[in-house]
N, C-alpha and C. Protein backbone atom coordinates (compact mmCIF):
# COMPACT_ATOMS: atom_id res chain seq x y z
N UNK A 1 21.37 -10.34 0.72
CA UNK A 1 20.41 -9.29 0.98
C UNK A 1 19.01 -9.87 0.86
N UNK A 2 18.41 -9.23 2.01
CA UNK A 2 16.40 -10.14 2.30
C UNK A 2 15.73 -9.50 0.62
N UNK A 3 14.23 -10.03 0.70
CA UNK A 3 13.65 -9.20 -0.42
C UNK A 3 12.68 -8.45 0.35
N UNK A 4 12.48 -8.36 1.26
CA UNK A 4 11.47 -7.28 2.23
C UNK A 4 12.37 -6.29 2.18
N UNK A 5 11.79 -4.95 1.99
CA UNK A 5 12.35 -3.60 2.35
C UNK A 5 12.23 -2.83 3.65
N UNK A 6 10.52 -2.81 3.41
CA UNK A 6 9.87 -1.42 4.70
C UNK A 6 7.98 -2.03 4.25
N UNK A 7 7.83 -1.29 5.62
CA UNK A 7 6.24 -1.81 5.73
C UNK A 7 5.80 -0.18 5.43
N UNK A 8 4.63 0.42 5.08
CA UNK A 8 4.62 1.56 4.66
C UNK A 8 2.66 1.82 4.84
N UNK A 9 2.57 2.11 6.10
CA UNK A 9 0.76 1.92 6.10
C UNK A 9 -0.15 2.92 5.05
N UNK A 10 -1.25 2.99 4.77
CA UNK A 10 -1.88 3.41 4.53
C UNK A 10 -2.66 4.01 5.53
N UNK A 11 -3.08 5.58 5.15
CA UNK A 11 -3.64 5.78 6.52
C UNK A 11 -5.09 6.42 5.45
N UNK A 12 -6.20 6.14 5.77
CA UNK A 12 -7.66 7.23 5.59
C UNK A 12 -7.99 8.62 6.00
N UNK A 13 -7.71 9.17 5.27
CA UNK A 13 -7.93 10.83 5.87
C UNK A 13 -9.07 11.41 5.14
N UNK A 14 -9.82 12.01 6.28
CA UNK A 14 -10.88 12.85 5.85
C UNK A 14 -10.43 13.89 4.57
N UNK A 15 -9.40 14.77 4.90
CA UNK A 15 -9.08 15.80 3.67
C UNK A 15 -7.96 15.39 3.37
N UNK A 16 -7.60 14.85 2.42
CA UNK A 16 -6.12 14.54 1.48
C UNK A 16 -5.58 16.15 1.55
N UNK A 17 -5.59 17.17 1.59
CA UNK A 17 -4.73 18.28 1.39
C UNK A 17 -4.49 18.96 2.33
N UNK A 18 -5.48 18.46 3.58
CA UNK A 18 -4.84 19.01 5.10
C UNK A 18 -3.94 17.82 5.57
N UNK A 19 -4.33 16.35 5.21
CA UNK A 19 -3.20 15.82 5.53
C UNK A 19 -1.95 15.87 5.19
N UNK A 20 -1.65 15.93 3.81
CA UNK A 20 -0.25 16.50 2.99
C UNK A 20 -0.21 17.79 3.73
N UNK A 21 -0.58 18.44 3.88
CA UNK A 21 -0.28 19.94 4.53
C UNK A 21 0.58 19.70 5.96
N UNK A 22 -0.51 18.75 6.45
CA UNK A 22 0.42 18.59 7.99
C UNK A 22 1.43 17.89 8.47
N UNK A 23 1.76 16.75 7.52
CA UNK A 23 3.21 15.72 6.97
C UNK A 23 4.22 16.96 6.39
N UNK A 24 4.14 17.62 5.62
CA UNK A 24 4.86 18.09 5.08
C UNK A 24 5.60 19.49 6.14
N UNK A 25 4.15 20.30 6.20
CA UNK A 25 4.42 21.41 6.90
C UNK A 25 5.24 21.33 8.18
N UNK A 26 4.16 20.37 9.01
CA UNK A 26 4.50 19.94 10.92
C UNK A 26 5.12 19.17 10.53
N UNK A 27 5.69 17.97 9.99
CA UNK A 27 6.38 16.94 10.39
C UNK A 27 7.79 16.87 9.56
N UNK A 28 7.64 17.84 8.66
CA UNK A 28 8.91 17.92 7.72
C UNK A 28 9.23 16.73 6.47
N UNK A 29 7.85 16.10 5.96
CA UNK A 29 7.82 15.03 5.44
C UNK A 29 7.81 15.64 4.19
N UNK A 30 7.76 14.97 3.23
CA UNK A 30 8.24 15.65 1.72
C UNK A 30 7.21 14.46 0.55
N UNK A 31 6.60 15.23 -0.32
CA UNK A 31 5.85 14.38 -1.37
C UNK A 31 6.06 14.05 -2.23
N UNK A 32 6.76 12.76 -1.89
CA UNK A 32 7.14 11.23 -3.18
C UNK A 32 6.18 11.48 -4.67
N UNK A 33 5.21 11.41 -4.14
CA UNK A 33 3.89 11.31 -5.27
C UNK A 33 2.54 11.40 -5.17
N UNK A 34 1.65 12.06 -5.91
CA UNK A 34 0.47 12.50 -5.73
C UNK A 34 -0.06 12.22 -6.48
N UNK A 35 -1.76 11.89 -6.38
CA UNK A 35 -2.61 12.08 -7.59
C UNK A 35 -4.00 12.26 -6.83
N UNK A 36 -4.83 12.19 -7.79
CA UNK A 36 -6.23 12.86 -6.71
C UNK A 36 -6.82 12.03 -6.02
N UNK A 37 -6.69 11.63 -4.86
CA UNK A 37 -7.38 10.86 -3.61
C UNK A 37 -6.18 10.16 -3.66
N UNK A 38 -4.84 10.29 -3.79
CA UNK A 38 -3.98 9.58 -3.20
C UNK A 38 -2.29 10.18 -3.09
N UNK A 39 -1.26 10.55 -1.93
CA UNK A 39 -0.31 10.94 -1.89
C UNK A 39 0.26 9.68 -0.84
N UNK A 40 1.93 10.15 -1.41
CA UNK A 40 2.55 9.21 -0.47
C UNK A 40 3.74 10.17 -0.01
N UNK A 41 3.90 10.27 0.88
CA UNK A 41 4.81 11.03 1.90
C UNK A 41 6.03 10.48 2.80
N UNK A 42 7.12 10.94 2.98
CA UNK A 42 8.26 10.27 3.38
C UNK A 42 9.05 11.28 3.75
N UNK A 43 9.95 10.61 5.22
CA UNK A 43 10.97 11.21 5.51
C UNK A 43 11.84 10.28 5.89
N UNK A 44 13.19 10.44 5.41
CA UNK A 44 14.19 9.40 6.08
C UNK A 44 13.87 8.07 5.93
N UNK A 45 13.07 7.69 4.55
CA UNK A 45 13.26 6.41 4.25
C UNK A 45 11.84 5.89 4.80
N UNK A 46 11.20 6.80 5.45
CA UNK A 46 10.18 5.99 6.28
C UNK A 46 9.07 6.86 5.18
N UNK A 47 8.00 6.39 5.01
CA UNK A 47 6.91 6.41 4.46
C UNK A 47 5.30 6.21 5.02
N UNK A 48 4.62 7.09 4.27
CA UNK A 48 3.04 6.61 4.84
C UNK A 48 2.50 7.16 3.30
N UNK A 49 1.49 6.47 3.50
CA UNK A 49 0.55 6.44 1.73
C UNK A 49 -0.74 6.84 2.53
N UNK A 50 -1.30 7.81 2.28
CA UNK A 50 -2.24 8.73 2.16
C UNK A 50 -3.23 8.60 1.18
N UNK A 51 -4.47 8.27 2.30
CA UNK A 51 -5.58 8.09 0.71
C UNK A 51 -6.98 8.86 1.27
N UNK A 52 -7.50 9.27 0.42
CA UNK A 52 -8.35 9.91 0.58
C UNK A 52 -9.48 9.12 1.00
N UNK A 53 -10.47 9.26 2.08
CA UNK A 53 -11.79 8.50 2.34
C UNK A 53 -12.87 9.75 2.11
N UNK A 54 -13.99 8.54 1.30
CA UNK A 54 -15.25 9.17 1.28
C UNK A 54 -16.20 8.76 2.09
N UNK A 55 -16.44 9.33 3.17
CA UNK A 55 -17.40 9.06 4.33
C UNK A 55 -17.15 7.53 4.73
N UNK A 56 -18.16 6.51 4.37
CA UNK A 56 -17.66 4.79 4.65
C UNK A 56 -16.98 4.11 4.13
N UNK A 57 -16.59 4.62 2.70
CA UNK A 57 -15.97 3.77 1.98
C UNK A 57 -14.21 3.93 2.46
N UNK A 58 -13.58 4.35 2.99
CA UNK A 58 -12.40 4.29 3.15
C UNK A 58 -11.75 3.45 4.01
N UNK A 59 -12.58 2.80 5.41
CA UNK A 59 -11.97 2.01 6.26
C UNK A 59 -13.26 1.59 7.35
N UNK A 60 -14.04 1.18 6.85
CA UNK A 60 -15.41 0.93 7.71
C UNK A 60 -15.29 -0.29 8.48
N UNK A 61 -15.69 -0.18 9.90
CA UNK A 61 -15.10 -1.55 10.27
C UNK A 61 -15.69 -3.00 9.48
N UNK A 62 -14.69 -3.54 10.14
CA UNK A 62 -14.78 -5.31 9.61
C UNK A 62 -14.89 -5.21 8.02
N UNK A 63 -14.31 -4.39 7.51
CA UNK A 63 -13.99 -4.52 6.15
C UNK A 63 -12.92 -3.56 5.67
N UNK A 64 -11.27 -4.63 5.90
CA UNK A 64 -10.62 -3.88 5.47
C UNK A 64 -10.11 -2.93 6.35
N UNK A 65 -10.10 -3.27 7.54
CA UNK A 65 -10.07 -2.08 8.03
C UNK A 65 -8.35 -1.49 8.15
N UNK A 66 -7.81 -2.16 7.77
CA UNK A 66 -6.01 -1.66 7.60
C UNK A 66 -5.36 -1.91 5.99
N UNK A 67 -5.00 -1.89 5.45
CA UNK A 67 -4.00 -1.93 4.33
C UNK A 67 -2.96 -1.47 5.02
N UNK A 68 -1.65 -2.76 4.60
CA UNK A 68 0.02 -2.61 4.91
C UNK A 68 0.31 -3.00 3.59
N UNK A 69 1.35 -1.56 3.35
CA UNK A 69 2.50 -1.80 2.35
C UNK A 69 3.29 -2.09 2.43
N UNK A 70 3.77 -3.34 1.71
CA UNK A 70 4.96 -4.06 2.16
C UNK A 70 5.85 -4.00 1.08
N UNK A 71 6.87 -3.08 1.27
CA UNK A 71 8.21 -2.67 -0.24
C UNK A 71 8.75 -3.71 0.31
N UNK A 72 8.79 -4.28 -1.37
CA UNK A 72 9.90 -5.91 -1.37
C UNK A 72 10.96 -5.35 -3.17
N UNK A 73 11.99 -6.22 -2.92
CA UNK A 73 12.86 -6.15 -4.12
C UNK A 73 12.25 -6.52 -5.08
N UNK A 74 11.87 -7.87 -5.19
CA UNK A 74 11.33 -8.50 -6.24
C UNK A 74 10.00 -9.66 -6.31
N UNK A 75 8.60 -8.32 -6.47
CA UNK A 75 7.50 -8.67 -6.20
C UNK A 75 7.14 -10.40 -6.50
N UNK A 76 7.61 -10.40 -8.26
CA UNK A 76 7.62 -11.95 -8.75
C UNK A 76 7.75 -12.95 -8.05
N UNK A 77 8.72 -13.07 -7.54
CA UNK A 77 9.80 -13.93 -6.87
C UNK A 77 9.27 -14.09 -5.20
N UNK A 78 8.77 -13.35 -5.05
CA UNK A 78 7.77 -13.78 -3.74
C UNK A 78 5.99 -13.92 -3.83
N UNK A 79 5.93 -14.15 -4.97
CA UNK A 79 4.68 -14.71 -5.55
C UNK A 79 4.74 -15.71 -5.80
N UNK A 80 5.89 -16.38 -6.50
CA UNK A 80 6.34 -17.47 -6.70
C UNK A 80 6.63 -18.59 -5.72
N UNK A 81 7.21 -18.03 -4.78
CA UNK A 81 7.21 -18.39 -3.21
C UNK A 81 6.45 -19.00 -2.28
N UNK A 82 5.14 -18.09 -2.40
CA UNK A 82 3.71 -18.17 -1.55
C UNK A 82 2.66 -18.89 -2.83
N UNK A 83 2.86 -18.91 -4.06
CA UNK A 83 1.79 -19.39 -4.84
C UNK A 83 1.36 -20.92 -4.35
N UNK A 84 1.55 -22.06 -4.43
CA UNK A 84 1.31 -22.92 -3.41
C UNK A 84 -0.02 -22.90 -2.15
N UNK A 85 0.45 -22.00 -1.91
CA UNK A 85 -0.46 -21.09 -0.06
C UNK A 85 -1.07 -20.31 -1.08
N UNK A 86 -1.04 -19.57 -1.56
CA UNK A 86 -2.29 -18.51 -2.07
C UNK A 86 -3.01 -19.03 -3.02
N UNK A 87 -2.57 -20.06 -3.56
CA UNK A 87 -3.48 -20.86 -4.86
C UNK A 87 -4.33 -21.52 -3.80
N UNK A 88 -4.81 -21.75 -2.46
CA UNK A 88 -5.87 -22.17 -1.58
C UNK A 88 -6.60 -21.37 -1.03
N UNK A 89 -6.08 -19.94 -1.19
CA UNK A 89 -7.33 -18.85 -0.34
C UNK A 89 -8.51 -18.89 -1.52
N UNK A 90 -9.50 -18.50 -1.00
CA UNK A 90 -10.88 -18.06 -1.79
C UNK A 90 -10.53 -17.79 -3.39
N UNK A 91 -11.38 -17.50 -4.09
CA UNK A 91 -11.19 -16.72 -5.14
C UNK A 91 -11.58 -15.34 -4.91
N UNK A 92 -10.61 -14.16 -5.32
CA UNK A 92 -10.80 -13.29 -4.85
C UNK A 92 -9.67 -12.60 -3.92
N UNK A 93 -9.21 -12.91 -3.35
CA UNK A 93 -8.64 -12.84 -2.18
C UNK A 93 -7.09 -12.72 -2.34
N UNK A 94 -6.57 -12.44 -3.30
CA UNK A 94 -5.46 -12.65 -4.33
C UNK A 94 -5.58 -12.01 -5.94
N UNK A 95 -4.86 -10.90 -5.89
CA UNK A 95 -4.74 -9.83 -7.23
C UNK A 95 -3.35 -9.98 -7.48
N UNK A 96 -3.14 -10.21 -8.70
CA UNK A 96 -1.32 -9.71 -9.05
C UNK A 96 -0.90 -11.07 -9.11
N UNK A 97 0.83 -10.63 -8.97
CA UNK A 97 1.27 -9.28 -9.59
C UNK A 97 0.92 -8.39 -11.00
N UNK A 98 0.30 -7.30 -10.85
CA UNK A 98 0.05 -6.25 -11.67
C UNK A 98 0.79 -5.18 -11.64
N UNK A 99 1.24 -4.50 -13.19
CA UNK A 99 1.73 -3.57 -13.00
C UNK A 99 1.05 -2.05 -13.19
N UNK A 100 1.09 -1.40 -12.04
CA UNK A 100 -0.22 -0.11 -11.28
C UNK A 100 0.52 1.26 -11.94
N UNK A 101 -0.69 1.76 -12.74
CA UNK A 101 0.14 2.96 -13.13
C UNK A 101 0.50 4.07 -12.86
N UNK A 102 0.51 4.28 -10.70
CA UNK A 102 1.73 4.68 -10.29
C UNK A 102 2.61 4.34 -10.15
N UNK A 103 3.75 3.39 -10.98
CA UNK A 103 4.83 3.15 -10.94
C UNK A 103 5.04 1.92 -10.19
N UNK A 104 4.29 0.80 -9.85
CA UNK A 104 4.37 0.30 -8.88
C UNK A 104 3.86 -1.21 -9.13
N UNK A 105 4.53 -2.50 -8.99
CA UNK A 105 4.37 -3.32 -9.43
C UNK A 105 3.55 -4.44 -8.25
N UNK A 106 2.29 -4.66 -7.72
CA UNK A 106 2.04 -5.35 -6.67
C UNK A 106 0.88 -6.25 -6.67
N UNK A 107 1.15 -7.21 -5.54
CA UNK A 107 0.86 -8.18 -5.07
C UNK A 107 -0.29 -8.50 -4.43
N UNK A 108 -1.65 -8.65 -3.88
CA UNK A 108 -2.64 -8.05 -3.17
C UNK A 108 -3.06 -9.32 -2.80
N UNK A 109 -3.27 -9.31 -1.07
CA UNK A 109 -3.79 -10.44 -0.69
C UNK A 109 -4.44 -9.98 0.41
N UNK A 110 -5.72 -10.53 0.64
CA UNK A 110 -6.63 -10.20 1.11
C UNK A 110 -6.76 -11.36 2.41
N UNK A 111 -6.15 -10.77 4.11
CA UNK A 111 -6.08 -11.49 4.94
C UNK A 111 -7.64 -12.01 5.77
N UNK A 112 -7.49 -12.93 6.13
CA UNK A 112 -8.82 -13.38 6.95
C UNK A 112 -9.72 -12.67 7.77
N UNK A 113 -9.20 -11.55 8.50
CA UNK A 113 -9.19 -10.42 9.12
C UNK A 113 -9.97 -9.55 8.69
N UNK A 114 -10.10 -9.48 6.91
CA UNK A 114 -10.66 -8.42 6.34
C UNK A 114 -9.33 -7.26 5.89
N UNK A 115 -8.41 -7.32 6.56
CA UNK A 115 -7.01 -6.81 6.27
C UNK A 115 -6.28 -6.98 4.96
N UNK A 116 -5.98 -6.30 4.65
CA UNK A 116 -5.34 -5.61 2.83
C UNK A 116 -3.67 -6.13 2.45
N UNK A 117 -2.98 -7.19 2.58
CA UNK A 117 -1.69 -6.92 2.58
C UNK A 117 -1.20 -6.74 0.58
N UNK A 118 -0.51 -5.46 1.11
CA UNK A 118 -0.16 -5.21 -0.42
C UNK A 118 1.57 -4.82 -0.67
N UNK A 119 1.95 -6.31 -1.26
CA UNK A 119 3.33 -6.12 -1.78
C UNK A 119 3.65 -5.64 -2.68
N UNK A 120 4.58 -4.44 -3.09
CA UNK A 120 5.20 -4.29 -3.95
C UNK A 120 6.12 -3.97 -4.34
N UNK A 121 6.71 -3.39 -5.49
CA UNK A 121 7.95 -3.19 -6.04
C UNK A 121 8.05 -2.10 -6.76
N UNK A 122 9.17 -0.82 -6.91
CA UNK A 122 8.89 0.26 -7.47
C UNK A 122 9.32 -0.92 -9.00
N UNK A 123 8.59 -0.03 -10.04
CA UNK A 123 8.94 -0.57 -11.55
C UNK A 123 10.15 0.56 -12.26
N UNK A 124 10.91 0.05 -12.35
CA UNK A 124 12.30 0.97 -12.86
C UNK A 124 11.76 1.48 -14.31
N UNK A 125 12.41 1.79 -15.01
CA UNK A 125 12.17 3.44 -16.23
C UNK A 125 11.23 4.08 -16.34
């Protein structure tokens, strides 16, 4: 069995509670987890993470302008993997593994692009 799961985007929404409203309501999607400026929503295994933007700060171009969630089995173990290659990007450019106190154990690497890739792992108990 791979250690990649599912890619799971992040999307910027003007109102966090009309977007949960319209995943849930129109699309039949159901809420994993919430907290204030951030829900994550799922149906059938498939997922989108919902974050709240404040005017520029949420996805302004050429900075950042995507975050991908990438659910893996075992965040460690593919840190361990890539450390080699990520011990040469910038300083900066590389967070983790940390464990996030939504439940969530991840990886953060910051692509050339300006692009967000963020691995992680649910943290069990």
């Amino acid at each position: 069995m791979g250690n990649f799961v599912q890619i799971t985007p992040f999307m910027h929404v003007p109102d966090l509670a009309q977007a949960v409203a319209y995943f849930t309501e129109m699309l039949g999607f159901t809420v994993g987890y919430q907290q204030p400026g951030y829900a994550y929503v799922e149906r059938e295994g498939c997922g989108i993470r919902l974050m709240q933007n404040h005017g520029d700060d949420g996805a302004p171009p050429g900075n950042r302008r995507f975050a991908y969630y990438i659910d893996v089995r075992d965040v460690d173990a593919l840190h361990q993997e890539l450390r080699p290659k990520l011990d040469q990007l910038p300083p900066g450019d590389v967070f983790g593994p940390v464990d996030q106190p939504y439940g969530q154990r991840e990886l953060l690497v910051l692509a050339p692009d300006g692009n967000l890739l963020a691995f992680g792992q649910a943290i069990r108990g």
